[in-house]
N, C-alpha and C. Protein backbone atom coordinates (compact mmCIF):
# COMPACT_ATOMS: atom_id res chain seq x y z
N UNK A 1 77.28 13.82 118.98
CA UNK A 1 77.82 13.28 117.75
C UNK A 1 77.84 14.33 116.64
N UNK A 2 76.58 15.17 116.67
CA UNK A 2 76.72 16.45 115.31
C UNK A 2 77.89 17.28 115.69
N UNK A 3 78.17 17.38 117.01
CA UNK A 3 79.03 18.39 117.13
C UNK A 3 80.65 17.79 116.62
N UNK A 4 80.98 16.79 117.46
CA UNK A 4 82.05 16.37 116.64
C UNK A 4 82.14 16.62 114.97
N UNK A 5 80.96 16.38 114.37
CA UNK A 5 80.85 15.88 112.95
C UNK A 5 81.19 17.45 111.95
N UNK A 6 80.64 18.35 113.27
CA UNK A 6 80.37 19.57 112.96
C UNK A 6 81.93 20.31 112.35
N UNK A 7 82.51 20.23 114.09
CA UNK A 7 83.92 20.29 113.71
C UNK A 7 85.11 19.47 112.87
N UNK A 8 84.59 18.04 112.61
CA UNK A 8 85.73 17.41 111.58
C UNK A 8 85.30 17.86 109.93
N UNK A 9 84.04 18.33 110.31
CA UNK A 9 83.66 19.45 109.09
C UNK A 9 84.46 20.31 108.53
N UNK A 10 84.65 21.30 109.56
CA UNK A 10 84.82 22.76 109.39
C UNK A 10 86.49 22.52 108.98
N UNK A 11 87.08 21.73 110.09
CA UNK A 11 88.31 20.99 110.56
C UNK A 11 88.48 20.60 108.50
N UNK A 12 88.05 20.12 107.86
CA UNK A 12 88.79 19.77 107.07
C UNK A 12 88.22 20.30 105.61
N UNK A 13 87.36 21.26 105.69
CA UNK A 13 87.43 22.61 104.52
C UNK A 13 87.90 23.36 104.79
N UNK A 14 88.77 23.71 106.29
CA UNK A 14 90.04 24.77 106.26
C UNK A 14 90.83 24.08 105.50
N UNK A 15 91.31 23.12 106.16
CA UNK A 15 92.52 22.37 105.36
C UNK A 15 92.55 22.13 103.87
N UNK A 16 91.34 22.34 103.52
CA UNK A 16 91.57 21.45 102.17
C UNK A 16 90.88 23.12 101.23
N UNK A 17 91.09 24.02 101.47
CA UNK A 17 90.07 24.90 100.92
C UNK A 17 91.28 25.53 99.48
N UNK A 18 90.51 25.62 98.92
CA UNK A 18 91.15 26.16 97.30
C UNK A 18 90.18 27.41 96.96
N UNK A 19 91.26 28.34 96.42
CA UNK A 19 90.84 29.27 95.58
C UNK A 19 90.99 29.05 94.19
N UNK A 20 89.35 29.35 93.74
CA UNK A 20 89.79 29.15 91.91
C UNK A 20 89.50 30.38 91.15
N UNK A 21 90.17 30.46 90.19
CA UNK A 21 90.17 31.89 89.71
C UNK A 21 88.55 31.95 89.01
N UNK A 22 88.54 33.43 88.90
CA UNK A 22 87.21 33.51 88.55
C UNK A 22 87.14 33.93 86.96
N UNK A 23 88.73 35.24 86.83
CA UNK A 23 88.67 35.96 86.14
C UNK A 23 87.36 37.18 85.85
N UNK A 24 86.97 37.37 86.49
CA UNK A 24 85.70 38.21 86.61
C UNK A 24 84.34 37.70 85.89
N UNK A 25 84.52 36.51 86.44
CA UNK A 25 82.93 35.65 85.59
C UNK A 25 82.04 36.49 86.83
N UNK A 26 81.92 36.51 88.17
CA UNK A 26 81.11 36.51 88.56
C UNK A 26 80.66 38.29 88.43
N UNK A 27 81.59 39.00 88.19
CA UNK A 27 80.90 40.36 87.70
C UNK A 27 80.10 40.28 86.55
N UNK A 28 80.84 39.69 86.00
CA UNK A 28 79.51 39.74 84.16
C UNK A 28 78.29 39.06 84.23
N UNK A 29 78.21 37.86 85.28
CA UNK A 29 77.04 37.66 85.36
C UNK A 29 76.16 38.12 86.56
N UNK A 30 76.29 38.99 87.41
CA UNK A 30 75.58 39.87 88.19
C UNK A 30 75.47 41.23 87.32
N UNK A 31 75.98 41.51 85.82
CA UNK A 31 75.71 42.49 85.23
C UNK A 31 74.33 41.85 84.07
N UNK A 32 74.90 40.64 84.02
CA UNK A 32 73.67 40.02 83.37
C UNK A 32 72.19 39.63 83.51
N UNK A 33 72.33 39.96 85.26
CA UNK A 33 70.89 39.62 85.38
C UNK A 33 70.11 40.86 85.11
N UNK A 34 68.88 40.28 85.15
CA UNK A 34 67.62 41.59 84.75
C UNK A 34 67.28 42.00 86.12
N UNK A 35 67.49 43.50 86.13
CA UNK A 35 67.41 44.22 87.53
C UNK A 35 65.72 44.24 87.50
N UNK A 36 65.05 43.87 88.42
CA UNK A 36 63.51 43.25 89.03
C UNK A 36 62.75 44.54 89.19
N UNK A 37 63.82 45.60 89.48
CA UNK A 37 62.75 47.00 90.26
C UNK A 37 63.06 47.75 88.57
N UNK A 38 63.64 47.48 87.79
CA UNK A 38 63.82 48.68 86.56
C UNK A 38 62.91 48.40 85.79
N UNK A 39 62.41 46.62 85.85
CA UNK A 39 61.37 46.62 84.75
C UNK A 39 59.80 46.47 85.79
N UNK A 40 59.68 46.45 86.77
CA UNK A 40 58.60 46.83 87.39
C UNK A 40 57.94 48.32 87.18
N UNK A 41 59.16 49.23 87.44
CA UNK A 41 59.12 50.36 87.18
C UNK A 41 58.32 50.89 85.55
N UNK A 42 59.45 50.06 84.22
CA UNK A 42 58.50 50.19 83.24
C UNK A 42 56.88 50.06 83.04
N UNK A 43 57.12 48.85 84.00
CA UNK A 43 55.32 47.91 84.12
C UNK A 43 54.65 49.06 84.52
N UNK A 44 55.32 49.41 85.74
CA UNK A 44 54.46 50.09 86.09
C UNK A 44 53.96 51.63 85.30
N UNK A 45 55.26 51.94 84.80
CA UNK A 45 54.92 53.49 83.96
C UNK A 45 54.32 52.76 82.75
N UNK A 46 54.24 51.89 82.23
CA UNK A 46 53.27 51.62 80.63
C UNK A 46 51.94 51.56 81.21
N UNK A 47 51.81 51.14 82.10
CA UNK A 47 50.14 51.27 82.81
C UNK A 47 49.47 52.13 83.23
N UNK A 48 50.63 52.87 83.72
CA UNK A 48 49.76 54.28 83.83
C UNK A 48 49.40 55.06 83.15
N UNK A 49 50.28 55.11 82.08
CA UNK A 49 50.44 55.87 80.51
C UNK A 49 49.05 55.40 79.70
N UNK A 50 49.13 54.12 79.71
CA UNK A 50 47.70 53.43 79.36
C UNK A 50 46.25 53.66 80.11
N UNK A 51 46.51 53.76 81.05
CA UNK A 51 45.07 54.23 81.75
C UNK A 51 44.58 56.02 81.46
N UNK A 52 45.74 56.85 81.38
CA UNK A 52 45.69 58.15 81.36
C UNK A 52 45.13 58.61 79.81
N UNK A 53 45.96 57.18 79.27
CA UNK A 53 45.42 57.60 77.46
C UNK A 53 44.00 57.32 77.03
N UNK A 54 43.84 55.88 78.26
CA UNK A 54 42.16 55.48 77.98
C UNK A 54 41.39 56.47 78.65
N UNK A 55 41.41 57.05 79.89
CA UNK A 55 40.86 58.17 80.57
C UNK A 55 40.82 59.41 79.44
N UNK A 56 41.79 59.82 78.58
CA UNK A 56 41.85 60.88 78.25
C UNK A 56 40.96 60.66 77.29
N UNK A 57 40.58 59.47 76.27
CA UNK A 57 39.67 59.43 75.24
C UNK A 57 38.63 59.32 75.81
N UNK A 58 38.21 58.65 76.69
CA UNK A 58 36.90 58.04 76.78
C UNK A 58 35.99 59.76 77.69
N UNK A 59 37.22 60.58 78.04
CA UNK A 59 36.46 61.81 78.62
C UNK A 59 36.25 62.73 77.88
N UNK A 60 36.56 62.57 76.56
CA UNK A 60 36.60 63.47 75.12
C UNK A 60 37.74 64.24 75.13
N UNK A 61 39.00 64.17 75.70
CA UNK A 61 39.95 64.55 75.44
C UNK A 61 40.68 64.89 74.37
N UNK A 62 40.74 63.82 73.46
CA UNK A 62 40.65 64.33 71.98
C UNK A 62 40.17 64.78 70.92
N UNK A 63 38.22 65.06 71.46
CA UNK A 63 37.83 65.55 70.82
C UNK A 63 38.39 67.59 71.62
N UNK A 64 38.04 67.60 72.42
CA UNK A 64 39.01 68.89 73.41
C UNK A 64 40.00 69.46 72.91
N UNK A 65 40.75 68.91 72.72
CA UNK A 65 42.40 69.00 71.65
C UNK A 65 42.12 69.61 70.19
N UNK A 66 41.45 68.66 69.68
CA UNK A 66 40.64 68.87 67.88
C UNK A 66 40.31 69.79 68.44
N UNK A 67 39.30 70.51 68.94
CA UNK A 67 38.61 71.76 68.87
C UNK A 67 39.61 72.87 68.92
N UNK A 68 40.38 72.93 70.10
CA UNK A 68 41.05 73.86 70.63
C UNK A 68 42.04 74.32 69.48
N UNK A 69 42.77 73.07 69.04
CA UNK A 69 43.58 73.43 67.97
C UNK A 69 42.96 74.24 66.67
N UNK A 70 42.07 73.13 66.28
CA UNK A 70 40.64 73.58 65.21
C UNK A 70 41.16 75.50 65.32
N UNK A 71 40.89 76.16 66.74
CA UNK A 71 39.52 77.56 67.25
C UNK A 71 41.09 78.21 67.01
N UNK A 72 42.49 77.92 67.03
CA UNK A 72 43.51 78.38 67.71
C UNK A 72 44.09 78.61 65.86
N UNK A 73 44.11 77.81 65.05
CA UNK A 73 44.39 77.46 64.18
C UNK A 73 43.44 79.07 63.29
N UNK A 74 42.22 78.81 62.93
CA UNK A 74 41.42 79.44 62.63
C UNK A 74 41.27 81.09 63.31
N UNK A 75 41.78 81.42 64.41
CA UNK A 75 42.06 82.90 64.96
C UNK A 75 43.34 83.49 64.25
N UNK A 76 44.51 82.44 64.06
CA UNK A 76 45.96 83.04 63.59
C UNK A 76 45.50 83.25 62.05
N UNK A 77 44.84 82.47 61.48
CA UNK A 77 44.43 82.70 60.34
C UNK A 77 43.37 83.84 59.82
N UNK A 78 42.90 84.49 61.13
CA UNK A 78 42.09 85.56 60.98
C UNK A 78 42.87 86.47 60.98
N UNK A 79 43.53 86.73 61.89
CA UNK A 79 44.38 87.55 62.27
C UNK A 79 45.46 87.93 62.07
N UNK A 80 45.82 86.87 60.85
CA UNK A 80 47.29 87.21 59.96
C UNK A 80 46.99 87.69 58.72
N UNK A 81 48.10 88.62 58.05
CA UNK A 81 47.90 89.14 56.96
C UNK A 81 47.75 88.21 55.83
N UNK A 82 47.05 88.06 54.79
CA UNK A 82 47.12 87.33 53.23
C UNK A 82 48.59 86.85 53.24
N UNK A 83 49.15 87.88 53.53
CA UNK A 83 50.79 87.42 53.05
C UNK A 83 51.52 86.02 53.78
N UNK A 84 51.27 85.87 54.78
CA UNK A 84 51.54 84.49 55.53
C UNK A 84 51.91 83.44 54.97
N UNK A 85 53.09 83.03 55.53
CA UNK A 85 53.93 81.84 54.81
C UNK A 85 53.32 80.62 55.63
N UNK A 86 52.87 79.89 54.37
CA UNK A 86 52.25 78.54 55.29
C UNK A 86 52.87 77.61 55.80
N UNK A 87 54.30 78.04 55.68
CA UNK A 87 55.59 76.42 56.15
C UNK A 87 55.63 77.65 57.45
N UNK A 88 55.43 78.02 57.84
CA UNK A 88 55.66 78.52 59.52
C UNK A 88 54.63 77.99 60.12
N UNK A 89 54.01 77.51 59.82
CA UNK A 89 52.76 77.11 60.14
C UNK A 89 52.97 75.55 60.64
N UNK A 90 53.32 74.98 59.79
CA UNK A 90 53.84 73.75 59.34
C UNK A 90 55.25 73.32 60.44
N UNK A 91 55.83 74.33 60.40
CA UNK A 91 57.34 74.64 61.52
C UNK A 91 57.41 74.41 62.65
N UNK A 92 56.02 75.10 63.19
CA UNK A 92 55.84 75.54 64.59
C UNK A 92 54.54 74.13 65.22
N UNK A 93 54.03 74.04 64.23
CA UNK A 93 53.71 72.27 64.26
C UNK A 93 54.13 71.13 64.75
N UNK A 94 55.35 70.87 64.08
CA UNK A 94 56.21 70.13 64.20
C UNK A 94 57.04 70.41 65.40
N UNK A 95 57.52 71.47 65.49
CA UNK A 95 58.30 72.15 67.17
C UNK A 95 56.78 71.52 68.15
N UNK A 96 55.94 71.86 68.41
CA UNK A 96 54.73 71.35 69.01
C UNK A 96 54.71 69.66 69.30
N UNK A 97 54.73 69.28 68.35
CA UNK A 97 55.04 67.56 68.21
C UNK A 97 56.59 67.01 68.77
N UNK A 98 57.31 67.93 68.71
CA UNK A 98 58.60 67.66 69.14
C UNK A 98 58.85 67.72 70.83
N UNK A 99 58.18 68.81 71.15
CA UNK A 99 58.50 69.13 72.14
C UNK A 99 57.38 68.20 73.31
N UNK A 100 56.02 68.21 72.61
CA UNK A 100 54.71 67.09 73.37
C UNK A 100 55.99 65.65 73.66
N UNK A 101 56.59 65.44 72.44
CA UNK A 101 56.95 63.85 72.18
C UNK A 101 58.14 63.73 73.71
N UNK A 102 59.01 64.57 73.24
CA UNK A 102 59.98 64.82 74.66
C UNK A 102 59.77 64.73 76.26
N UNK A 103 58.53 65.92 76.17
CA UNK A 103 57.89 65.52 77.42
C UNK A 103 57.36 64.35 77.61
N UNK A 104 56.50 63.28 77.09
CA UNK A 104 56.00 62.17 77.29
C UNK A 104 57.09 61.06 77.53
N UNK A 105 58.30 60.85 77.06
CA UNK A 105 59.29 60.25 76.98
C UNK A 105 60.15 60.59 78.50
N UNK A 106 60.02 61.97 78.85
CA UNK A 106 60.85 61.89 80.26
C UNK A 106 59.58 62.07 81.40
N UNK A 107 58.44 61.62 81.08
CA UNK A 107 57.54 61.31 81.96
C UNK A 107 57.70 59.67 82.19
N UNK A 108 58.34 58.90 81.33
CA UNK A 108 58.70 58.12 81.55
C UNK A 108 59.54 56.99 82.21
């Protein structure tokens, strides 16, 4: 009996089958969904970023940094003439911060 039922099935959504336009609904909403592996991916890179930042303080990492800069800071200043312009200072700072910020962003 299924089998008959099977075929007066099939038998009469050939016959009766319609195409309806879509106009491209179904592309915009397969562009609409939220791709599952891109924000896993975030999940997953904000967590790591977070563990590396808590690792890096809690091992004195920033006190490491402070110093180094502190010892690095304090040698150019030995070792440069009186005459020294303090916005190069200030310049090469900022290039430092620019360039840290960049890298952290395409570690991302």
């Amino acid at each position: 009996m299924t089998e008959i039922d099977d075929k007066l099935l099939k038998q009469f959504f050939e016959e009766n089958r319609q195409e309806i336009a879509d106009d491209g609904f179904t592309h915009r909403v397969m562009r609409r969904l939220p791709d599952r592996s891109k924000r896993i991916a975030q999940i997953w890179s904000f967590l790591t970023f977070a563990l590396a930042a808590y690792l890096f303080y809690v091992m004195g990492g920033v006190t490491l940094a402070w110093e180094t800069l502190r010892e690095t800071f304090s040698t150019i200043m030995e070792h440069t003439s009186e005459q020294a312009d303090p916005r190069i200072f200030l310049i090469a700072a900022l290039v430092l911060l620019v360039l840290g910020y960049r890298k952290i962003c395409s570690l991302a």
